[in-house]
N, C-alpha and C. Protein backbone atom coordinates (compact mmCIF):
# COMPACT_ATOMS: atom_id res chain seq x y z
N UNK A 1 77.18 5.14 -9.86
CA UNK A 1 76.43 4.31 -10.77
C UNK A 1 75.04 4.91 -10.97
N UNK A 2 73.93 4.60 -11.68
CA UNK A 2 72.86 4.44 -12.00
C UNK A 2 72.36 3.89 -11.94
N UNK A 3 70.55 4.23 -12.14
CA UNK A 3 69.33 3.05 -11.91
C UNK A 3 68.74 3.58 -13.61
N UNK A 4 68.09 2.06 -13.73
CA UNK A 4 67.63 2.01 -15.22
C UNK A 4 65.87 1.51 -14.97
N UNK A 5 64.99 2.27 -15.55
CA UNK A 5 63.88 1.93 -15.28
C UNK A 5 63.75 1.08 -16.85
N UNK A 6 62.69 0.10 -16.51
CA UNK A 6 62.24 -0.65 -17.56
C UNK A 6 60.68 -1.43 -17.57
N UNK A 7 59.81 -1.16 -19.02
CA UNK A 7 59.23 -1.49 -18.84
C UNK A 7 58.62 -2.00 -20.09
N UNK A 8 57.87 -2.82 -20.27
CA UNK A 8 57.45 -3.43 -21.63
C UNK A 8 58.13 -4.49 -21.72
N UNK A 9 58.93 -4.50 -23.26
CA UNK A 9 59.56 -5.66 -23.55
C UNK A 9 61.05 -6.13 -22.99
N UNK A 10 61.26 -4.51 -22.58
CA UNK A 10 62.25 -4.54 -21.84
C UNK A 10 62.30 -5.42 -20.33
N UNK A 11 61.34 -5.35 -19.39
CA UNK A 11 60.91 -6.14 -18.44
C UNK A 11 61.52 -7.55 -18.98
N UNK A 12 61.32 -8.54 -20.12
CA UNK A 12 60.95 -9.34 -20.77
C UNK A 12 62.94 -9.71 -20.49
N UNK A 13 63.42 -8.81 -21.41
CA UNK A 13 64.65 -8.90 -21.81
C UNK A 13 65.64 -8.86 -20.50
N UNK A 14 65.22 -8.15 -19.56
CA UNK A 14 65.95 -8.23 -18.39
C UNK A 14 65.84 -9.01 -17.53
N UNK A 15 64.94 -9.60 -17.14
CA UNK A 15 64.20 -10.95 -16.89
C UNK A 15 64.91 -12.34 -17.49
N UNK A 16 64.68 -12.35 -18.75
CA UNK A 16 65.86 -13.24 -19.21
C UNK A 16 67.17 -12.83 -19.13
N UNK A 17 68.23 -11.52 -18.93
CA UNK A 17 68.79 -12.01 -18.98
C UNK A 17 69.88 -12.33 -17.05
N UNK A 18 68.70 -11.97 -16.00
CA UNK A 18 68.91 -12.49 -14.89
C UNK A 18 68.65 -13.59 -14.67
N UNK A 19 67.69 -14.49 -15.32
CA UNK A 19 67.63 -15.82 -14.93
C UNK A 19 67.99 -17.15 -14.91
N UNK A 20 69.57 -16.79 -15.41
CA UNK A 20 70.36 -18.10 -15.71
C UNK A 20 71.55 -17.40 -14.11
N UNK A 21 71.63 -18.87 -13.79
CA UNK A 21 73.01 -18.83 -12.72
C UNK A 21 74.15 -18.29 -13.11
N UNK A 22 74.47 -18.09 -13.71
CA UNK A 22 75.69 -17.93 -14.39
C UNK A 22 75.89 -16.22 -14.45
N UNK A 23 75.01 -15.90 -15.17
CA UNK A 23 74.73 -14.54 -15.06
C UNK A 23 74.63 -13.74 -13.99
N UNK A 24 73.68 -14.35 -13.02
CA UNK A 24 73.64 -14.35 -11.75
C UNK A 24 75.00 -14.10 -11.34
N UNK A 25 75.51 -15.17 -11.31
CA UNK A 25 76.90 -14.95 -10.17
C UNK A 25 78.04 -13.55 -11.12
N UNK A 26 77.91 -13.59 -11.89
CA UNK A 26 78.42 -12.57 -13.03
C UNK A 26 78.02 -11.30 -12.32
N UNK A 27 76.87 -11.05 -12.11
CA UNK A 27 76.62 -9.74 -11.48
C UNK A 27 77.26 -9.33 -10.25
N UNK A 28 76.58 -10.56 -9.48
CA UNK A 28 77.53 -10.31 -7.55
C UNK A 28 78.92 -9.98 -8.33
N UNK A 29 79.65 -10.94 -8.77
CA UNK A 29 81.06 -10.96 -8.70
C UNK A 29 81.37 -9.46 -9.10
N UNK A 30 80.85 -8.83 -9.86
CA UNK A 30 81.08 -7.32 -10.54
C UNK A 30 80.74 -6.02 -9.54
N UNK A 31 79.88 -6.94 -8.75
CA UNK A 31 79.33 -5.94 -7.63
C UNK A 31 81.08 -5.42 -6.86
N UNK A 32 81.67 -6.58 -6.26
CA UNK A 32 82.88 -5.96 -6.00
C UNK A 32 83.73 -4.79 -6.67
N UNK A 33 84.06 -5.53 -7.70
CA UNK A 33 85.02 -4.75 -8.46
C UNK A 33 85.03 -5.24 -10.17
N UNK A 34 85.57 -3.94 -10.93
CA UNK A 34 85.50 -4.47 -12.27
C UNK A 34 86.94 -5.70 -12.69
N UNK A 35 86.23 -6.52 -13.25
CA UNK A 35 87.09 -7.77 -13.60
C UNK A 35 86.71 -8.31 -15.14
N UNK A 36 88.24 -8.57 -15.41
CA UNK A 36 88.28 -9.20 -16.88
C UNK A 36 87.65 -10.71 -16.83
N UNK A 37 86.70 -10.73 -18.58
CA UNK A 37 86.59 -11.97 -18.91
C UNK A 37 87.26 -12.91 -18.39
N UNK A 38 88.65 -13.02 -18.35
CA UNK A 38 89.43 -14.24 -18.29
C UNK A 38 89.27 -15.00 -16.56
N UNK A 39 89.33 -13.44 -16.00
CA UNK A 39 89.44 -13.76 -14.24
C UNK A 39 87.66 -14.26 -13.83
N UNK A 40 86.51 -14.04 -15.04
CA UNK A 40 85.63 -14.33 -14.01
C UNK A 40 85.50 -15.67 -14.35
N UNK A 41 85.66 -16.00 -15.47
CA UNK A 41 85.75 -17.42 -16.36
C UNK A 41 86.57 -18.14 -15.23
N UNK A 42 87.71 -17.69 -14.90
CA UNK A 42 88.62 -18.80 -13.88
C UNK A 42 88.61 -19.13 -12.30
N UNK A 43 87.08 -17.80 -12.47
CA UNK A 43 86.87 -17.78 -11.22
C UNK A 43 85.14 -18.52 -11.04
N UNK A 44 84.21 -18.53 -12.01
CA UNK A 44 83.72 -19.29 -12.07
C UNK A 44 83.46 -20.79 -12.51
N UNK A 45 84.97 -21.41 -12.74
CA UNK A 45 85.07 -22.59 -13.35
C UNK A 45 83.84 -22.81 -15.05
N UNK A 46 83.99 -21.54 -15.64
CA UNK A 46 83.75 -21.49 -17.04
C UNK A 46 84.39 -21.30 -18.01
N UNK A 47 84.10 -21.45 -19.55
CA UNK A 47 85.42 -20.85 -20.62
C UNK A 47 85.29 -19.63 -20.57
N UNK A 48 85.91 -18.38 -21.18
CA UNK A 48 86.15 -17.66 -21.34
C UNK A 48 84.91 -17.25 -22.97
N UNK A 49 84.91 -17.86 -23.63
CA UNK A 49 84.01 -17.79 -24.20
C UNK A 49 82.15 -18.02 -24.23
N UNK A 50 82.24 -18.88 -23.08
CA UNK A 50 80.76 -18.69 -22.56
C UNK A 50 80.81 -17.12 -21.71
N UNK A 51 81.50 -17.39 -21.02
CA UNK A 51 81.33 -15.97 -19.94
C UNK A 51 81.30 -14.83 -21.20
N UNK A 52 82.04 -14.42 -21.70
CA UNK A 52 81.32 -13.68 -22.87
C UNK A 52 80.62 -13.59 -23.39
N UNK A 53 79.86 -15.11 -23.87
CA UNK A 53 78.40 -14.88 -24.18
C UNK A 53 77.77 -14.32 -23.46
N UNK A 54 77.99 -14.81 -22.48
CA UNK A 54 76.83 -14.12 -21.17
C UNK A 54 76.89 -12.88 -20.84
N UNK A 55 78.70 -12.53 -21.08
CA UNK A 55 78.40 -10.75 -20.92
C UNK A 55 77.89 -9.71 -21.87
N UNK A 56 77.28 -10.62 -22.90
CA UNK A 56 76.90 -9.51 -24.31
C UNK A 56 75.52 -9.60 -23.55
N UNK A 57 75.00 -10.63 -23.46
CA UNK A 57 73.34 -11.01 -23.14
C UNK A 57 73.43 -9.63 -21.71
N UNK A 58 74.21 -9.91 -20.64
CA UNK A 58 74.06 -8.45 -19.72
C UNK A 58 74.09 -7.36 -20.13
N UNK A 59 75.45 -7.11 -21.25
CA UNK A 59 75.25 -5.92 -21.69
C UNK A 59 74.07 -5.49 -22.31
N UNK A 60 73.50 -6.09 -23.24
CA UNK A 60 72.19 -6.14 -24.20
C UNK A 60 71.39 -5.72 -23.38
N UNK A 61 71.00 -6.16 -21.89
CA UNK A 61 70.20 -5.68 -20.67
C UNK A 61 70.28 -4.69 -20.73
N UNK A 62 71.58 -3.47 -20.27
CA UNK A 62 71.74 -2.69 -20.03
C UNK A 62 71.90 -3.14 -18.41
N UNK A 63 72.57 -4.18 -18.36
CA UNK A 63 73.03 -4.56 -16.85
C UNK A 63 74.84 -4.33 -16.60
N UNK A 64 75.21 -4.69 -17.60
CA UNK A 64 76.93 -4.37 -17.68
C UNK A 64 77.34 -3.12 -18.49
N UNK A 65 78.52 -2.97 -18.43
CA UNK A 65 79.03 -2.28 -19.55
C UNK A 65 80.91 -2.48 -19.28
N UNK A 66 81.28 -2.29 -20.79
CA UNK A 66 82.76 -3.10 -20.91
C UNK A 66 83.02 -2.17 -21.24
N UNK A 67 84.96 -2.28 -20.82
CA UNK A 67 85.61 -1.72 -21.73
C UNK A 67 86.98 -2.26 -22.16
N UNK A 68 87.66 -1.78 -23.10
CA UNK A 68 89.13 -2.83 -23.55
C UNK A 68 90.46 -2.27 -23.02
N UNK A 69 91.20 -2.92 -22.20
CA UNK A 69 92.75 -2.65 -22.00
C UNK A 69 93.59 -3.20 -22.59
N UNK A 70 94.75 -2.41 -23.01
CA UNK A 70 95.85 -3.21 -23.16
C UNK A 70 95.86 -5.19 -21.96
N UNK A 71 96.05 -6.33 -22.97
CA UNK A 71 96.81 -6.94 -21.65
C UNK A 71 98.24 -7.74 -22.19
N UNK A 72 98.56 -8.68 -21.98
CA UNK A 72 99.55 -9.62 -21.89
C UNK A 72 100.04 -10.10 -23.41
N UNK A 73 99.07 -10.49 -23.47
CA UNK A 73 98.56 -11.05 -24.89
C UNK A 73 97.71 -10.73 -25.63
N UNK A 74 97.45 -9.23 -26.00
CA UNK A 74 96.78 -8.36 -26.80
C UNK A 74 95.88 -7.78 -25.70
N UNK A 75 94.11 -8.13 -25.96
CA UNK A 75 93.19 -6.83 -25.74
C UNK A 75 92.67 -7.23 -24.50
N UNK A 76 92.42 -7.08 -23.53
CA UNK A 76 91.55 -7.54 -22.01
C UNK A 76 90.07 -6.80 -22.23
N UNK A 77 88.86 -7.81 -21.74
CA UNK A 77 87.71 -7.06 -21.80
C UNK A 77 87.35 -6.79 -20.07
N UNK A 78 87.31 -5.70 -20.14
CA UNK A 78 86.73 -5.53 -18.36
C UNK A 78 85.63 -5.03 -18.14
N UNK A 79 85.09 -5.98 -17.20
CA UNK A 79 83.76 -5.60 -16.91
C UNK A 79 82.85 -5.32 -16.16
N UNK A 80 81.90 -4.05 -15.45
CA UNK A 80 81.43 -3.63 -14.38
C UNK A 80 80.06 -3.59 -14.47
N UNK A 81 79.24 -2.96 -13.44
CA UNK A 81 77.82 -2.91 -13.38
C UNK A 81 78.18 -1.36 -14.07
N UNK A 82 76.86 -1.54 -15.07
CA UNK A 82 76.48 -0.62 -15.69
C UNK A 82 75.60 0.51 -14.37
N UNK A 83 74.79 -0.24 -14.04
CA UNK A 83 73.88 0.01 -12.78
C UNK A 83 73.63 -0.48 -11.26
N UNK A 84 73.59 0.28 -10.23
CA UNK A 84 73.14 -0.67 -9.02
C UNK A 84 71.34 -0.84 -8.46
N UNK A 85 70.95 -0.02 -9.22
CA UNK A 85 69.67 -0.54 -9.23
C UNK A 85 68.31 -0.60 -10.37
N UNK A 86 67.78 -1.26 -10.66
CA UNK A 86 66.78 -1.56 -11.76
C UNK A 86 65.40 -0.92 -11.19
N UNK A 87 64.80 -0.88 -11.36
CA UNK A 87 63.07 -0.32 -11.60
C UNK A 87 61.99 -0.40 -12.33
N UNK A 88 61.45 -2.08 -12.01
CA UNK A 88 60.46 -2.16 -13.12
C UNK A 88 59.48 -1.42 -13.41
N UNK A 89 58.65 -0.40 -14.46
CA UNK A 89 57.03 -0.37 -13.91
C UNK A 89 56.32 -0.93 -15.02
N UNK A 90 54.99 -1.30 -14.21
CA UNK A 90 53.93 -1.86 -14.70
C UNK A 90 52.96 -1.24 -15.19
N UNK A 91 52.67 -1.17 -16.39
CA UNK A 91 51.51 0.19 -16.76
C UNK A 91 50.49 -0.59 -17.73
């Protein structure tokens, strides 16, 4: 993995988008292993469509990054840490 330094408005944007719970637990859970929308949604007692919201807002960070598999019933989105560590600076 990688570390992403950030600073400016970026600070701003990454900041928001760690500070909702949800997101939060979105990250740990990814820390394990990469997992589809559907499994973190059922694993965080959320829809499947919020947890997606929330994974664009990570991705937008530059905290996640997805990609699409075949699944069951068409396309699976799976999703990992883009990065394991961040680096704000202050200038």
């Amino acid at each position: 993995m990688a570390e992403i330094e950030v600073s400016g408005d970026d600070v701003s944007k990454l900041a928001k988008a760690l500070a909702s719970q949800t997101r939060w637990e979105i990250m740990k859970l990814l820390q394990r292993r990469a997992v589809d929308v559907s499994r973190i949604a059922e694993t965080l007692y959320q829809t499947e469509a919020n947890i997606s919201a929330q994974i664009k807002i990570l991705e937008e960070a530059g905290l996640v990054k997805a990609r699409y598999e075949p699944g069951v019933h068409g396309v699976r989105k799976i999703c990992e840490p883009a990065v394991d560590k961040v680096i704000i600076i202050f200038r």
